[in-house]
C-alpha atoms as a PDB file:
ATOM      1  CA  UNK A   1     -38.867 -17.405 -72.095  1.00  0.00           C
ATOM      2  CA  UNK A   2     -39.464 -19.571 -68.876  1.00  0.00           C
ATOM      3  CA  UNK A   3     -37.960 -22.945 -68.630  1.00  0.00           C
ATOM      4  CA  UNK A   4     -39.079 -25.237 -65.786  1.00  0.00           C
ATOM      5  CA  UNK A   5     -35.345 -26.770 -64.609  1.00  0.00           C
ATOM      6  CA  UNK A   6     -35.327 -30.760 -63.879  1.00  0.00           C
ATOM      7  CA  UNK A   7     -33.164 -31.592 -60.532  1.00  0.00           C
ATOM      8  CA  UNK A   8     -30.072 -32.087 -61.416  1.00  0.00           C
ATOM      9  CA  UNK A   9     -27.107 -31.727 -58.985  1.00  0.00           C
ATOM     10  CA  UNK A  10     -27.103 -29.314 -57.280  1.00  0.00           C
ATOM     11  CA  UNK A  11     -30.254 -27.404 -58.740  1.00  0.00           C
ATOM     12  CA  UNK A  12     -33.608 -28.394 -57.582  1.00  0.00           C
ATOM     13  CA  UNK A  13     -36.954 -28.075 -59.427  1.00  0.00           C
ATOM     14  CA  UNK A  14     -37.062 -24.112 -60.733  1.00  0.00           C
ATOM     15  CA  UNK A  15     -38.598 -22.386 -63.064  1.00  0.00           C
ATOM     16  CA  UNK A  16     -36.181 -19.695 -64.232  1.00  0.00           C
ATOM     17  CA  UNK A  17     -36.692 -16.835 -66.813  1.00  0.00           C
ATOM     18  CA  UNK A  18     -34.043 -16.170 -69.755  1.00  0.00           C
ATOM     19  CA  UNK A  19     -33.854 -13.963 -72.441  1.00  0.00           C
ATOM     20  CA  UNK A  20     -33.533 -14.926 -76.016  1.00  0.00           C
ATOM     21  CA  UNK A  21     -30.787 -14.344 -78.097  1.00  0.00           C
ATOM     22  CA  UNK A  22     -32.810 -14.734 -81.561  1.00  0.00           C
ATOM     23  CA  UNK A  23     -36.689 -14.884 -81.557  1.00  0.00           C
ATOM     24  CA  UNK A  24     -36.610 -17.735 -84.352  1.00  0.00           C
ATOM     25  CA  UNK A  25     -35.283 -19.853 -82.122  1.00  0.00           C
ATOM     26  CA  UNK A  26     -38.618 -20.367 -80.667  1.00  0.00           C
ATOM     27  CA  UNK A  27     -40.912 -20.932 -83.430  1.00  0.00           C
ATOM     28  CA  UNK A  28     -42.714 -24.029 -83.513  1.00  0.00           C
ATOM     29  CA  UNK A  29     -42.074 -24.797 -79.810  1.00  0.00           C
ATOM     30  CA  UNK A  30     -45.583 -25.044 -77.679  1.00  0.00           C
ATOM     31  CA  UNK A  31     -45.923 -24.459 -73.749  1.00  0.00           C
ATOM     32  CA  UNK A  32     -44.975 -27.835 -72.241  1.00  0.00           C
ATOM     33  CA  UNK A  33     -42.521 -28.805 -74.921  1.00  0.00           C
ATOM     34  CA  UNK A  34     -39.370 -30.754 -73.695  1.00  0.00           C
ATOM     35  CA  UNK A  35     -35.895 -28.643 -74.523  1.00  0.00           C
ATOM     36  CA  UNK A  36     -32.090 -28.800 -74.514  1.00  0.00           C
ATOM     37  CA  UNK A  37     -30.525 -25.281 -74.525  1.00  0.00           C
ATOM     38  CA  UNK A  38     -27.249 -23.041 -74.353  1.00  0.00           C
ATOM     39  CA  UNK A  39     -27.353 -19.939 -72.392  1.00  0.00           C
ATOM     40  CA  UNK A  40     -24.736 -17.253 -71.695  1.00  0.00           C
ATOM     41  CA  UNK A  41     -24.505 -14.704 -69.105  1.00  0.00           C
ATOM     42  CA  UNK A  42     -24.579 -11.826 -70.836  1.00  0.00           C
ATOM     43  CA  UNK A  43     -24.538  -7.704 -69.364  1.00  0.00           C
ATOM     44  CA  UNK A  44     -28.352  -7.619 -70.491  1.00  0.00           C
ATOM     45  CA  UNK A  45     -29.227 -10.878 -68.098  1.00  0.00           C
ATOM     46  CA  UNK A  46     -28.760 -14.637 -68.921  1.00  0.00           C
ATOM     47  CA  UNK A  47     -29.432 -15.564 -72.625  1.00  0.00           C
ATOM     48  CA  UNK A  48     -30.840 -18.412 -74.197  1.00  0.00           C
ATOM     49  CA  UNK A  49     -28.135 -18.838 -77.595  1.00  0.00           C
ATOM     50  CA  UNK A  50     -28.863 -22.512 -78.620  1.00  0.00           C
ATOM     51  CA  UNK A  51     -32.750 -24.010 -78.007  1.00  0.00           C
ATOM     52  CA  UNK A  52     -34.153 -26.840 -79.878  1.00  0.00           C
ATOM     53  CA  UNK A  53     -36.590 -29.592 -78.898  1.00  0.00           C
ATOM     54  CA  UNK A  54     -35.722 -32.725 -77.351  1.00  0.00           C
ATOM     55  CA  UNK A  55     -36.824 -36.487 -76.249  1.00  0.00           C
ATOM     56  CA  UNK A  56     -38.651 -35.819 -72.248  1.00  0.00           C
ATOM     57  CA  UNK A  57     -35.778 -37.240 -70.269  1.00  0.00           C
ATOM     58  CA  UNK A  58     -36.566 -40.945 -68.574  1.00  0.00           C
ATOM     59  CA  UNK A  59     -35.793 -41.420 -64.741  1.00  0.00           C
ATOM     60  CA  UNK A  60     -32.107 -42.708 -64.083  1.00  0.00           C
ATOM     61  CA  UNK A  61     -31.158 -42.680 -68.005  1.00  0.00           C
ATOM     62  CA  UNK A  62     -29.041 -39.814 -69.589  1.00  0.00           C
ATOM     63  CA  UNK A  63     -31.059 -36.610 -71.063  1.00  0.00           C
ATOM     64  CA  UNK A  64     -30.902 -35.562 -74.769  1.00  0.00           C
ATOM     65  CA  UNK A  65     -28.444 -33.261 -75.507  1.00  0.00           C
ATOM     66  CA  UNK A  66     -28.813 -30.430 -78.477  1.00  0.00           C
ATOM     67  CA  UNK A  67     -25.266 -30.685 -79.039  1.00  0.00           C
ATOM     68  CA  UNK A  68     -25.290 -32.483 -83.060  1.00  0.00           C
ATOM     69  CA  UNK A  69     -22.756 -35.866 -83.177  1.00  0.00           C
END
């Protein structure tokens, strides 16, 4: 999977390739969708573990998180 990063401190604009823990975690997304993930560094290279879709994040406001409340 490729994510395209937002900057955010001290990480500009990427685009940065993970692996994927569990390929259902992927259905139903499209190229372009907006996500909030969890990723571990694992032996194999880093590894998305949590991935759901999220709100697009607004200028100056706080981003979605995929944590649940």
């Amino acid at each position: 999977m490729r994510l395209k990063l937002l900057p955010g401190g001290k990480i500009p604009f990427t685009t940065v390739t993970f692996r994927v823990a569990d390929p259902s975690l992927v259905l139903g997304l499209q190229v372009g969708d907006h996500v909030g993930f969890v990723a571990e560094a694992r032996p194999e290279g880093n590894t998305v573990v949590r991935l759901r879709a999220v709100s697009p994040c607004a200028r100056f406001q706080p981003c979605s998180t995929i944590f649940d409340d």
